[in-house]
N, C-alpha and C. Protein backbone atom coordinates (compact mmCIF):
# COMPACT_ATOMS: atom_id res chain seq x y z
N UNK A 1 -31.71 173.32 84.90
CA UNK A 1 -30.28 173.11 85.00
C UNK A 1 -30.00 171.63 85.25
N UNK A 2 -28.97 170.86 84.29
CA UNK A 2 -28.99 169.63 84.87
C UNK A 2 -27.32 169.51 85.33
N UNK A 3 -27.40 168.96 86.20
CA UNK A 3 -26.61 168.77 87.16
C UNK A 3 -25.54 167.83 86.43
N UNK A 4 -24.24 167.91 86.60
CA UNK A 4 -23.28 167.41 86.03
C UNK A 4 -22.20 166.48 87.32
N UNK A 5 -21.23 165.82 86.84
CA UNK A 5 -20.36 165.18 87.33
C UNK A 5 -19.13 165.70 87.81
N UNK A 6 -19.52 166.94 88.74
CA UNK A 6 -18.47 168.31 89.20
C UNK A 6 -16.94 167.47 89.64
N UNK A 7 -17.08 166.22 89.79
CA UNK A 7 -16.13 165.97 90.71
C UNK A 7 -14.75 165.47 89.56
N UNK A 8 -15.25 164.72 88.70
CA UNK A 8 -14.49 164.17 87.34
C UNK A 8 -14.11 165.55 86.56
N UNK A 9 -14.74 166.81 86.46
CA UNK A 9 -14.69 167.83 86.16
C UNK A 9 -13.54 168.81 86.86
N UNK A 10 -13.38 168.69 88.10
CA UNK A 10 -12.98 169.51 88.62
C UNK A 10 -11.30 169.70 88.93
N UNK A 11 -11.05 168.08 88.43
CA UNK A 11 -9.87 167.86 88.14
C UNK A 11 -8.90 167.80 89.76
N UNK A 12 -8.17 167.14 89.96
CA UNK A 12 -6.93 167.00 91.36
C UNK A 12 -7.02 168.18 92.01
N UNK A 13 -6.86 168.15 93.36
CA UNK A 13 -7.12 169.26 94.35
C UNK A 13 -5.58 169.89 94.71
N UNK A 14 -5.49 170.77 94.36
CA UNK A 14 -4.53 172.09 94.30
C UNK A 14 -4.58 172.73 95.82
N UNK A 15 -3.53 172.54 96.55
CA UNK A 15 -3.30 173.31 97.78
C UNK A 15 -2.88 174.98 97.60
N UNK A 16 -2.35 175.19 96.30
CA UNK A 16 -1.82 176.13 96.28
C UNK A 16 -3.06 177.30 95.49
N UNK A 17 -4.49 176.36 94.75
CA UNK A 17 -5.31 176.90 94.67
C UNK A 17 -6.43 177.71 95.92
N UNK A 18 -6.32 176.36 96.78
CA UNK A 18 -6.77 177.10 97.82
C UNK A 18 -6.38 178.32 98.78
N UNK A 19 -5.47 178.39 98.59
CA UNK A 19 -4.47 179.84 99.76
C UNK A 19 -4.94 180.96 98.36
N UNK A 20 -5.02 180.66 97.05
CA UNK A 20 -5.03 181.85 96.83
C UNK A 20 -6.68 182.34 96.26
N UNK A 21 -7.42 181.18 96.60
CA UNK A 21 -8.60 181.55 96.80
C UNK A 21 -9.50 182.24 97.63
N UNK A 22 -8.86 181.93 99.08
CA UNK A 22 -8.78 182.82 100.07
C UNK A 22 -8.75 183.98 100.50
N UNK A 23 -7.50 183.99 99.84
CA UNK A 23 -6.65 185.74 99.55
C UNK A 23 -6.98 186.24 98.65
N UNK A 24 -7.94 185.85 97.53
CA UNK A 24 -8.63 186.57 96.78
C UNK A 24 -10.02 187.14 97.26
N UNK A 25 -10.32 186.15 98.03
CA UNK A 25 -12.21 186.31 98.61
C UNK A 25 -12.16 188.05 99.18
N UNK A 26 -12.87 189.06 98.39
CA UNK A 26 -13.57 190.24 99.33
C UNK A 26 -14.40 190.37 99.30
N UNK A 27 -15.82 191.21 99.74
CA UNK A 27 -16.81 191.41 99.85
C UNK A 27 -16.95 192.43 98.26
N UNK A 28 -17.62 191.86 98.06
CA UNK A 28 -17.76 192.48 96.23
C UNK A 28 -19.40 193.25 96.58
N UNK A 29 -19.67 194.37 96.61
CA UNK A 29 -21.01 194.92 96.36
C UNK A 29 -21.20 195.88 94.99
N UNK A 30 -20.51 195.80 94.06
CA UNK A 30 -20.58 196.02 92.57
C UNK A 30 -20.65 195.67 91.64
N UNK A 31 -22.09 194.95 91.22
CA UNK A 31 -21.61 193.68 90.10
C UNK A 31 -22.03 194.83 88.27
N UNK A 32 -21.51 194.22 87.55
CA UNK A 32 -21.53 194.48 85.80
C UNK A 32 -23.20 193.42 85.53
N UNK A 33 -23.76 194.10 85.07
CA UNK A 33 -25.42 193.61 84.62
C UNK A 33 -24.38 193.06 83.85
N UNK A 34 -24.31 191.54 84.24
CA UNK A 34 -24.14 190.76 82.90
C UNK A 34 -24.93 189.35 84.09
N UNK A 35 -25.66 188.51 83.59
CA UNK A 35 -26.20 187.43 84.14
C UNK A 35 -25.30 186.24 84.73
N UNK A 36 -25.39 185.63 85.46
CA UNK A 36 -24.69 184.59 86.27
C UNK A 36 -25.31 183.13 85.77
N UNK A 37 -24.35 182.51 84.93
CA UNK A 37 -24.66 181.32 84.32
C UNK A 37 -25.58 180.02 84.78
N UNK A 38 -26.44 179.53 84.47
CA UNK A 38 -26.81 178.48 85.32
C UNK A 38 -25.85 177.36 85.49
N UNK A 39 -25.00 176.82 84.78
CA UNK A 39 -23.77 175.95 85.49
C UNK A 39 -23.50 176.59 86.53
N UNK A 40 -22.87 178.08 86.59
CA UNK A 40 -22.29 178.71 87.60
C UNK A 40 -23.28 178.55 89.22
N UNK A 41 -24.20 178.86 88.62
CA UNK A 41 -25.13 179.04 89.60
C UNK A 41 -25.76 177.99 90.23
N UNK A 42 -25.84 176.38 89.39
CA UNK A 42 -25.17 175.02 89.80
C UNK A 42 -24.23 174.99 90.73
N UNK A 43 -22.90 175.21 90.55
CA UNK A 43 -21.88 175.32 91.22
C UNK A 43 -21.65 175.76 92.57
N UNK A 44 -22.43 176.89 92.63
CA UNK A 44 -22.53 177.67 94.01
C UNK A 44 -23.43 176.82 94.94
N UNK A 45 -24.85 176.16 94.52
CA UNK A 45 -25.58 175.52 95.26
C UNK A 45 -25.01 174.21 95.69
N UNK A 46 -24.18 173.67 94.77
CA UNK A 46 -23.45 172.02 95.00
C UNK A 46 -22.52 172.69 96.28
N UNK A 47 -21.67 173.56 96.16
CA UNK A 47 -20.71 174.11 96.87
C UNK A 47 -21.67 174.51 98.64
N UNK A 48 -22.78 175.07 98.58
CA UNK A 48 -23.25 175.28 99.53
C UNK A 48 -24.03 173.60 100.39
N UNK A 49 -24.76 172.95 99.41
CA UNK A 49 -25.21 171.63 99.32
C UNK A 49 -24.01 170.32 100.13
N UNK A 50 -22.51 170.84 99.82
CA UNK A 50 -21.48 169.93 100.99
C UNK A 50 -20.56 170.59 101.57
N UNK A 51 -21.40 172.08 102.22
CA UNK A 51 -20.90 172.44 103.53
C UNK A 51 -20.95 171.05 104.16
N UNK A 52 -20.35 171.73 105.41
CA UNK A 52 -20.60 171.00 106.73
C UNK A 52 -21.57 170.96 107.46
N UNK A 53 -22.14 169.86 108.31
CA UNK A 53 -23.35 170.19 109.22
C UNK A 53 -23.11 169.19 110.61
N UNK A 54 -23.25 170.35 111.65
CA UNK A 54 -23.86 169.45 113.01
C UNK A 54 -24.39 168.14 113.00
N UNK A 55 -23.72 167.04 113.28
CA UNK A 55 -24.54 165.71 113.43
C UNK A 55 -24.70 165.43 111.99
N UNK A 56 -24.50 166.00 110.68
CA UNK A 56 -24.96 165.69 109.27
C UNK A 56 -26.69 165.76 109.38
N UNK A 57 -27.19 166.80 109.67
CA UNK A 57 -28.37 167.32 110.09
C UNK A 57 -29.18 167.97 108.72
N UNK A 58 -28.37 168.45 108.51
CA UNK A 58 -28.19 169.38 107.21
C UNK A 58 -29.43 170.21 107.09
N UNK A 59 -29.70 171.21 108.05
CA UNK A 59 -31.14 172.16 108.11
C UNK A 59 -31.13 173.18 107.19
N UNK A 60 -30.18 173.41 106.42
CA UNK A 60 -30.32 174.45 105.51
C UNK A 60 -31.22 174.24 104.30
N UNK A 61 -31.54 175.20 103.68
CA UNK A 61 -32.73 175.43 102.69
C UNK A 61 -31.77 176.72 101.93
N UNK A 62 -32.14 176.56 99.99
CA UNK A 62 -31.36 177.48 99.70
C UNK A 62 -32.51 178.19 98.78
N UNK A 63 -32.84 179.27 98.91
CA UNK A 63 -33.44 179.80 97.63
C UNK A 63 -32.52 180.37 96.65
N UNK A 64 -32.78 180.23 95.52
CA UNK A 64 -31.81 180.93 94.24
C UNK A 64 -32.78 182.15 93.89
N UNK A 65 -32.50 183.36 93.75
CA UNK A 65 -33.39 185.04 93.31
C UNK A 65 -32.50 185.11 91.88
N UNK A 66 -33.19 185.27 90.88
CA UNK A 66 -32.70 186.11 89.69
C UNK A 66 -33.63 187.30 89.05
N UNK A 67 -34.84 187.21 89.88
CA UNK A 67 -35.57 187.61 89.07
C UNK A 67 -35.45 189.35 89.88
N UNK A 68 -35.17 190.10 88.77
CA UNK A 68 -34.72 191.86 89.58
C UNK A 68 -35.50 192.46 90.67
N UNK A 69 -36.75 192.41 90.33
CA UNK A 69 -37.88 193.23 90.93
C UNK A 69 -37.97 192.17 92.42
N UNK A 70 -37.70 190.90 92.42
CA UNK A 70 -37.89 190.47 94.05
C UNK A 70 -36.61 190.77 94.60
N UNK A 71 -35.19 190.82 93.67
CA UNK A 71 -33.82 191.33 94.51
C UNK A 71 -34.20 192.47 94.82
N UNK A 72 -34.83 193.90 94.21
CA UNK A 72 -35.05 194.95 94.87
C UNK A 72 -36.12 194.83 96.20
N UNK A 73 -36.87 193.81 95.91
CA UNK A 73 -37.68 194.11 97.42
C UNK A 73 -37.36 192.98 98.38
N UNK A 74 -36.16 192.28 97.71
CA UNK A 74 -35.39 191.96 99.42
C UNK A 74 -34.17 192.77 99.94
N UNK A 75 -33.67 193.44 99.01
CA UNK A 75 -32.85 194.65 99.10
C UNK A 75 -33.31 195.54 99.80
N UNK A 76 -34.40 195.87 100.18
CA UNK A 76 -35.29 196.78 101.14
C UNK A 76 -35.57 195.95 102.48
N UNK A 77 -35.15 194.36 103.11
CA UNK A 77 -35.54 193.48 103.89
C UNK A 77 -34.89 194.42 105.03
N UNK A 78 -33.86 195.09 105.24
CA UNK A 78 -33.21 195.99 106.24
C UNK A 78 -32.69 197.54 105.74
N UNK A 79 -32.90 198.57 107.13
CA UNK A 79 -33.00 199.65 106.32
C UNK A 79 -31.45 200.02 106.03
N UNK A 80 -30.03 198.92 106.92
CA UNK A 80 -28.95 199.40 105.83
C UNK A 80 -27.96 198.13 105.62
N UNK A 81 -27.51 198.15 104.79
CA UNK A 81 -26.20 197.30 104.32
C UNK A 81 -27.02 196.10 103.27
N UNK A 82 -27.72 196.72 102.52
CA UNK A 82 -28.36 195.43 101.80
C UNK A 82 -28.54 196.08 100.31
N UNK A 83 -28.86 197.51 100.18
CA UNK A 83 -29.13 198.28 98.94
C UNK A 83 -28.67 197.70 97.76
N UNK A 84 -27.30 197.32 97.82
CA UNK A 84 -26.60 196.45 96.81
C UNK A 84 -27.14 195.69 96.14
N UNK A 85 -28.07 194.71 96.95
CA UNK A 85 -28.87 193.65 96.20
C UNK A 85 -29.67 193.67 95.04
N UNK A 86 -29.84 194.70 95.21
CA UNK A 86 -30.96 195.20 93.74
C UNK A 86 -29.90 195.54 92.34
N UNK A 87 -28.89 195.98 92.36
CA UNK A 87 -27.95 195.78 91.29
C UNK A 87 -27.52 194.51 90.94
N UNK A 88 -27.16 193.43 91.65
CA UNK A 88 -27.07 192.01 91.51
C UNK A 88 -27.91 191.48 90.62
N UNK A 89 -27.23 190.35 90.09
CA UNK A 89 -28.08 189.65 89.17
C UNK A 89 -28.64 188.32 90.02
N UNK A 90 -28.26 188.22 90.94
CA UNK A 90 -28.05 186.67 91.94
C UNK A 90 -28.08 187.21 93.42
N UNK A 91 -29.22 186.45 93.99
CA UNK A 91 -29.07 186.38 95.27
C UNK A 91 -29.88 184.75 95.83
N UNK A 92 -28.81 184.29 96.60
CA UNK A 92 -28.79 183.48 97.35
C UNK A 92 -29.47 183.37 98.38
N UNK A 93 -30.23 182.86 98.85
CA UNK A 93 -31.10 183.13 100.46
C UNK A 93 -30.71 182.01 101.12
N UNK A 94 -29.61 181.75 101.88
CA UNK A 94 -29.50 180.91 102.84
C UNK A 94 -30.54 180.85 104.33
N UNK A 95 -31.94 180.09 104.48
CA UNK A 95 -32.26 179.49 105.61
C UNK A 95 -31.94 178.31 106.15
N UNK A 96 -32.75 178.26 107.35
CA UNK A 96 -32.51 176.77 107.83
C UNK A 96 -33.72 176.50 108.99
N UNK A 97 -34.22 175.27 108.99
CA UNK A 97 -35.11 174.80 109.65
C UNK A 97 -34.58 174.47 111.17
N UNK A 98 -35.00 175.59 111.78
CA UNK A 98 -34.71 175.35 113.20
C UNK A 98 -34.90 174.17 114.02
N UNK A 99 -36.25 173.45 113.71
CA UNK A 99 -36.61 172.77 114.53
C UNK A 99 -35.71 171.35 114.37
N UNK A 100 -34.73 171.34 113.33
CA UNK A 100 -33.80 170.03 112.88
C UNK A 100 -32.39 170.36 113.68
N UNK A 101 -32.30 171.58 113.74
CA UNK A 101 -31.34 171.36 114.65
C UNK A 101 -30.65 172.67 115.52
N UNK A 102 -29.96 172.59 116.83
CA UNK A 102 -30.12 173.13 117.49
C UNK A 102 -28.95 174.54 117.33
N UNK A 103 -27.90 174.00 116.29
CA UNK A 103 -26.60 174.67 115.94
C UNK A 103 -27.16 175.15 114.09
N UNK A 104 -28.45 175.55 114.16
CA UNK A 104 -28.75 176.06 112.64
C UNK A 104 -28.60 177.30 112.38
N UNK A 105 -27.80 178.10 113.10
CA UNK A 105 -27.30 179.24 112.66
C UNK A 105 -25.92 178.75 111.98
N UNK A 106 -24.99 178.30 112.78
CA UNK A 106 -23.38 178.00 112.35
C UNK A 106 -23.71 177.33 110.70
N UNK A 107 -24.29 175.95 110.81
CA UNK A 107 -24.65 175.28 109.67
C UNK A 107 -25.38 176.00 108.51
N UNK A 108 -26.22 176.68 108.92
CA UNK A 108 -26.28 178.26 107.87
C UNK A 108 -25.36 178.50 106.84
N UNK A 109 -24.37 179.15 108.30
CA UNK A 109 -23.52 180.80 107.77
C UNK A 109 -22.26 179.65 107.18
N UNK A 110 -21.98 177.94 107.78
CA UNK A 110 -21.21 177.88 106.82
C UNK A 110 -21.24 177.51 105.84
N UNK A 111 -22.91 177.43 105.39
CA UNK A 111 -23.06 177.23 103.65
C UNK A 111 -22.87 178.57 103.43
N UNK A 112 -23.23 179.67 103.77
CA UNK A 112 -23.00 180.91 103.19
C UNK A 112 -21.41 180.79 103.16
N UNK A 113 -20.91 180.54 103.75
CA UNK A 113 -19.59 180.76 103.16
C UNK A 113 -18.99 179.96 101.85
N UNK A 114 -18.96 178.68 101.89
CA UNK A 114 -18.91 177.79 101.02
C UNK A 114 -19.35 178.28 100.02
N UNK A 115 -20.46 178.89 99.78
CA UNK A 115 -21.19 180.00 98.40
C UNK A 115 -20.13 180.93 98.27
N UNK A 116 -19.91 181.83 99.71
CA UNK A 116 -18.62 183.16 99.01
C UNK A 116 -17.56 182.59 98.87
N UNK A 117 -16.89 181.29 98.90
CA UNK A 117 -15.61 180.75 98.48
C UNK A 117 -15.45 180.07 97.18
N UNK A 118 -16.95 179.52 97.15
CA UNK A 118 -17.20 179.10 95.59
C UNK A 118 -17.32 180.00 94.62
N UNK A 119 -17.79 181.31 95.10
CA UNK A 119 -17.98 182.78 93.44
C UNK A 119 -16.71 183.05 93.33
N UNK A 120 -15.69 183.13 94.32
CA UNK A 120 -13.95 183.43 93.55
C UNK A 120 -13.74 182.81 92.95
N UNK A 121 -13.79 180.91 93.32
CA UNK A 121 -13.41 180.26 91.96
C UNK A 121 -14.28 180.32 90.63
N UNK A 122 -15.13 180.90 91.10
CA UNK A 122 -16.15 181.15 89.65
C UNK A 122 -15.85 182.04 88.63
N UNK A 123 -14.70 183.08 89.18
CA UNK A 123 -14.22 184.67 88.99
C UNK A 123 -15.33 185.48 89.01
N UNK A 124 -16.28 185.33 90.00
CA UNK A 124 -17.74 185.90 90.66
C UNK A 124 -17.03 186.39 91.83
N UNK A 125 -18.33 187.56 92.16
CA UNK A 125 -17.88 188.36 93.31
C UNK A 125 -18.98 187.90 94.13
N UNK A 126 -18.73 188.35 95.38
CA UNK A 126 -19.95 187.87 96.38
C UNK A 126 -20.07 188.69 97.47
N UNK A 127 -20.98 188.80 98.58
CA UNK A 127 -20.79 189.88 99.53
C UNK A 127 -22.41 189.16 100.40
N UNK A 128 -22.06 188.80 101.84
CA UNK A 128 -22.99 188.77 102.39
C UNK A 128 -23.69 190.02 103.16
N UNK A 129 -25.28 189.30 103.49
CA UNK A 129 -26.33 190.65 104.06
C UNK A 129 -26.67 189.47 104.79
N UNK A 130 -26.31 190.39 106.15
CA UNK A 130 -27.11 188.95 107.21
C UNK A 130 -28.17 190.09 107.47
N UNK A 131 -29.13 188.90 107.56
CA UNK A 131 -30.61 189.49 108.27
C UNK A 131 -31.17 188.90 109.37
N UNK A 132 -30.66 187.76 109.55
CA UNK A 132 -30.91 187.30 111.05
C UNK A 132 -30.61 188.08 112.61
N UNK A 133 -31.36 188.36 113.08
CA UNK A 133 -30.89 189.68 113.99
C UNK A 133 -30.88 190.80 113.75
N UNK A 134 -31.87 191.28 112.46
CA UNK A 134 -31.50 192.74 111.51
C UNK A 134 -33.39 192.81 111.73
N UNK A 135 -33.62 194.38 111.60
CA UNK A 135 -35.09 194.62 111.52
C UNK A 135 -35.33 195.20 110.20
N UNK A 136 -36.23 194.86 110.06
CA UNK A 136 -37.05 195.86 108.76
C UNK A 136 -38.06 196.86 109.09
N UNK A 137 -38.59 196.92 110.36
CA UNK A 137 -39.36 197.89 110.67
C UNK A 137 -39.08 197.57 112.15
N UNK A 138 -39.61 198.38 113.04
CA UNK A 138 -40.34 198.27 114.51
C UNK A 138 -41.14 197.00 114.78
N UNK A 139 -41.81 196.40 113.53
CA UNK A 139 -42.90 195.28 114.64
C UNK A 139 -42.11 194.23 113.50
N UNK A 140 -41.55 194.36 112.67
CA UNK A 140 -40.78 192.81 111.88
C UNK A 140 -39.46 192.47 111.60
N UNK A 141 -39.08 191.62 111.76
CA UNK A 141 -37.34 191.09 111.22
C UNK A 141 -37.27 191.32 110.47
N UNK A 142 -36.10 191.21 109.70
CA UNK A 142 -35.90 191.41 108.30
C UNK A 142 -35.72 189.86 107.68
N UNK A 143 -35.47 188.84 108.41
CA UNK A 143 -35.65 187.53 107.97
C UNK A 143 -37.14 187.47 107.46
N UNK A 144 -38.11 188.16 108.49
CA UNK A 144 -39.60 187.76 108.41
C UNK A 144 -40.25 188.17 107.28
N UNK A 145 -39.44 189.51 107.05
CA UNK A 145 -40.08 190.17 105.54
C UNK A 145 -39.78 189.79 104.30
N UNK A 146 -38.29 188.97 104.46
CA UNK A 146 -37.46 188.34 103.66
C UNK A 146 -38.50 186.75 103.39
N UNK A 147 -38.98 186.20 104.38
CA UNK A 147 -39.73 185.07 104.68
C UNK A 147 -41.07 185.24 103.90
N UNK A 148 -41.57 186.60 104.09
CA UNK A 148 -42.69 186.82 103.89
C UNK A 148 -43.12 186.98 102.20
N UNK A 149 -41.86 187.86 101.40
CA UNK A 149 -41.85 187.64 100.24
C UNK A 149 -41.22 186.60 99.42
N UNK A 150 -40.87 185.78 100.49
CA UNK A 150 -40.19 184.01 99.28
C UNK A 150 -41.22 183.01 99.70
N UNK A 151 -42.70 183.09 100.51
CA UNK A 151 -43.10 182.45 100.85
C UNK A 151 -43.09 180.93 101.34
N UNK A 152 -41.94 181.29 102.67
CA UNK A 152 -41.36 180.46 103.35
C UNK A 152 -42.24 179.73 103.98
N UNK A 153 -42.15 178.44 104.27
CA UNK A 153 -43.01 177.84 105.42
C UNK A 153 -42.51 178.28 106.54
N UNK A 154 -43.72 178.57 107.67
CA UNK A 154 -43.02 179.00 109.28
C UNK A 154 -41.93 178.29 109.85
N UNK A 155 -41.66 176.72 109.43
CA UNK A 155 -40.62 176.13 110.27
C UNK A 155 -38.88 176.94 109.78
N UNK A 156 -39.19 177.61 108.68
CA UNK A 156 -37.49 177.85 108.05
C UNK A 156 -37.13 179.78 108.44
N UNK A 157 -36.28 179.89 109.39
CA UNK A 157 -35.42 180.65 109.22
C UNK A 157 -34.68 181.48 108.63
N UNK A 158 -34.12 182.61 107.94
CA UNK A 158 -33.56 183.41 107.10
C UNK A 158 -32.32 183.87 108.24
N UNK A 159 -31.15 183.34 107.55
CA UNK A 159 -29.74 183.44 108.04
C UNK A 159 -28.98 184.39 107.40
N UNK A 160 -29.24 184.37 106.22
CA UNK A 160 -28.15 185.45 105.52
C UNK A 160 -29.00 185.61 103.78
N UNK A 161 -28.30 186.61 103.11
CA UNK A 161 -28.35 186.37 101.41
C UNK A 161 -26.94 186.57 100.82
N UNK A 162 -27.26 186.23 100.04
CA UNK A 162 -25.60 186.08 99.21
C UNK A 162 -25.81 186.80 98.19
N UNK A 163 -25.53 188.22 97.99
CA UNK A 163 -25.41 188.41 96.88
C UNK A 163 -23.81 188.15 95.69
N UNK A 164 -24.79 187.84 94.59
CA UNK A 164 -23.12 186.94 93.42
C UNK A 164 -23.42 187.79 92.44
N UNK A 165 -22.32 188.00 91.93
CA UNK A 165 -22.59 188.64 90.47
C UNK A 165 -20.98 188.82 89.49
N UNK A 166 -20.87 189.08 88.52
CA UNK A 166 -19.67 190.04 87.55
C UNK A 166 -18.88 191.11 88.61
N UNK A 167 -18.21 190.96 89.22
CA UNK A 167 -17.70 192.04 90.23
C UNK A 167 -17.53 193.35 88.59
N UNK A 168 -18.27 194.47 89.51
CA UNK A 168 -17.36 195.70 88.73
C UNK A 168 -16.78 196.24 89.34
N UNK A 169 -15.79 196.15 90.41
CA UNK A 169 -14.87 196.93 90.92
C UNK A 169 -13.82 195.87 91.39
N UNK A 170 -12.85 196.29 91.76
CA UNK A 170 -11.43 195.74 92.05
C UNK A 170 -11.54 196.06 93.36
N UNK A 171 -11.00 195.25 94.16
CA UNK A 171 -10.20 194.77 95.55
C UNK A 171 -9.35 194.24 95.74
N UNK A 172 -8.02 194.29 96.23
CA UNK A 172 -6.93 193.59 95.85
C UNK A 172 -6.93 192.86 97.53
N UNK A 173 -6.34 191.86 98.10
CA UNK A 173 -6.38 191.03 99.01
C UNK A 173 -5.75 191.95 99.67
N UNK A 174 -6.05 191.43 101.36
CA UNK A 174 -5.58 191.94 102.80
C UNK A 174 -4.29 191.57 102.30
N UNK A 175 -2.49 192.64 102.60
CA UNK A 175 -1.37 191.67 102.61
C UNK A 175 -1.94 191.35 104.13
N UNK A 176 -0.53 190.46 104.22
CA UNK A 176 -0.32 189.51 105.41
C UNK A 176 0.28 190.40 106.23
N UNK A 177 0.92 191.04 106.32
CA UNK A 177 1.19 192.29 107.31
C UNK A 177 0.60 192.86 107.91
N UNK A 178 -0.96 193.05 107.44
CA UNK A 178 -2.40 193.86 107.54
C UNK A 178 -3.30 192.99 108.44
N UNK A 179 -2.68 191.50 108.45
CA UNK A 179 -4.08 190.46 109.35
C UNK A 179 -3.51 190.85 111.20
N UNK A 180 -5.02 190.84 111.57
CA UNK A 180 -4.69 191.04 113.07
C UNK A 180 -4.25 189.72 113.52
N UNK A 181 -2.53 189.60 113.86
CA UNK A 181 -1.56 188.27 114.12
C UNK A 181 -2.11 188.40 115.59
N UNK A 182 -2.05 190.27 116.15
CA UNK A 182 -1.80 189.86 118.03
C UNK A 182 -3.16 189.02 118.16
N UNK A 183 -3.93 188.69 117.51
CA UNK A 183 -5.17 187.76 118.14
C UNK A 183 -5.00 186.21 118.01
N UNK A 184 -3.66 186.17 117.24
CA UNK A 184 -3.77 184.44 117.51
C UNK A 184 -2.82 184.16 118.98
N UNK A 185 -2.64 183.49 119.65
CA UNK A 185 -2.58 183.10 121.18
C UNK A 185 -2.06 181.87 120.96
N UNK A 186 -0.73 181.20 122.01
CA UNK A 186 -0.65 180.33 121.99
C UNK A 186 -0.53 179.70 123.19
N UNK A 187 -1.60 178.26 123.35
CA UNK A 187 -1.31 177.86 124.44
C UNK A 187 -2.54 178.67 125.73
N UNK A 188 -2.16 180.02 125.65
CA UNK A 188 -3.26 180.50 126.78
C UNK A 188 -3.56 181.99 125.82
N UNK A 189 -4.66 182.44 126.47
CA UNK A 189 -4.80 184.00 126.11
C UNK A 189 -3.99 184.68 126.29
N UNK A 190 -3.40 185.50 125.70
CA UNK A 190 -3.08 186.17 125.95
C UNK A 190 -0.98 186.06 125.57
N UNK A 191 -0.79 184.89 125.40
CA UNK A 191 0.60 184.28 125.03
C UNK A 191 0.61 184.61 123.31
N UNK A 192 1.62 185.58 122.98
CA UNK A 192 1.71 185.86 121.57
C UNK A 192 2.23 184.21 120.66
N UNK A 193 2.14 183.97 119.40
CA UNK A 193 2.11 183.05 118.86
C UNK A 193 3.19 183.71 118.04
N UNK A 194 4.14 183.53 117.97
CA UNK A 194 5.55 183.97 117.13
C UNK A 194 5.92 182.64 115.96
N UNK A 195 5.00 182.02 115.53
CA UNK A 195 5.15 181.28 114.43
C UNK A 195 5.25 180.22 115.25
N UNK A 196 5.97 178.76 114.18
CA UNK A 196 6.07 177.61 114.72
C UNK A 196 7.35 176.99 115.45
């Protein structure tokens, strides 16, 4: 894949793109066997590549999965909420090298996000599987088994996977009526926030 000039490409930044990129983002676990482009799949890594990081530390590590038979046996990395993966054409393995920094979970999960904000504008679906804190058996993590079949070096971590793909099903956005408002606070806990 050779890497292109995303930024001359991408044309003036749209505020009104972003709100409805947002409000489009759901957890997609149904993708259409149709393959995920390598530009596209460019795109998602550049997009994960200028997250944000602690100190500009940048401990994350990304593996790219296309190949079926290893999505099915990281699809098995926990015994639930991951099955999906094996229908995917794309999975993402967000780690990160602990020993670089001390906030390498956050710096992780917010390249994983940056990935699920980048497949809407892709008109890709996305859906994370965290495995950090998830088991695969009694004596192993599910990062470790996940680790164990991408043949990770010991210093790197397994934070999440991303699965991307052709969404085949429809989700239509949370309305705004539907977001939990009583949790925003103003001023102190517990003080309702009645707009501006």
């Amino acid at each position: 894949m050779e890497r292109e000039n995303t930024e001359a490409a991408s044309g003036p930044w749209d505020a009104a793109s972003f709100w409805s990129l947002i409000r489009k983002r759901r957890s997609i676990r149904k993708y259409k066997p149709q393959e995920v482009e390598p530009e596209k799949i460019l795109r998602l890594a550049e997009a994960a590549l200028r997250a944000p990081s602690s100190r500009g530390l940048n401990p994350w590590e990304l593996v790219v999965v296309t190949d079926q038979g290893l999505l099915e046996e990281l699809s098995r990395c926990k015994p639930h909420g991951a099955a999906f993966l094996k229908e995917a054409p794309l999975g993402i393995v967000v780690c990160a090298d602990s020993s670089k920094s001390d906030v390498w979970v956050e710096d992780a999960s917010i390249a994983a996000t940056f990935i699920l904000l980048a497949a809407v504008s892709l008109d890709l679906g996305a859906c994370w599987i965290q495995l950090r804190g998830r088991m695969y058996d009694e004596k192993m993590s599910a990062g470790q088994r996940a680790a164990q079949l991408l043949g990770l070096p010991g210093n790197l971590e397994v934070e999440a996977i991303v699965a991307v793909g052709y969404p085949d099903e429809v989700k239509l956005p949370h309305p705004a009526e539907k977001l939990l408002w009583e949790r925003l606070h103003r001023e102190r806990y517990g003080e309702p926030f009645k707009g501006a």
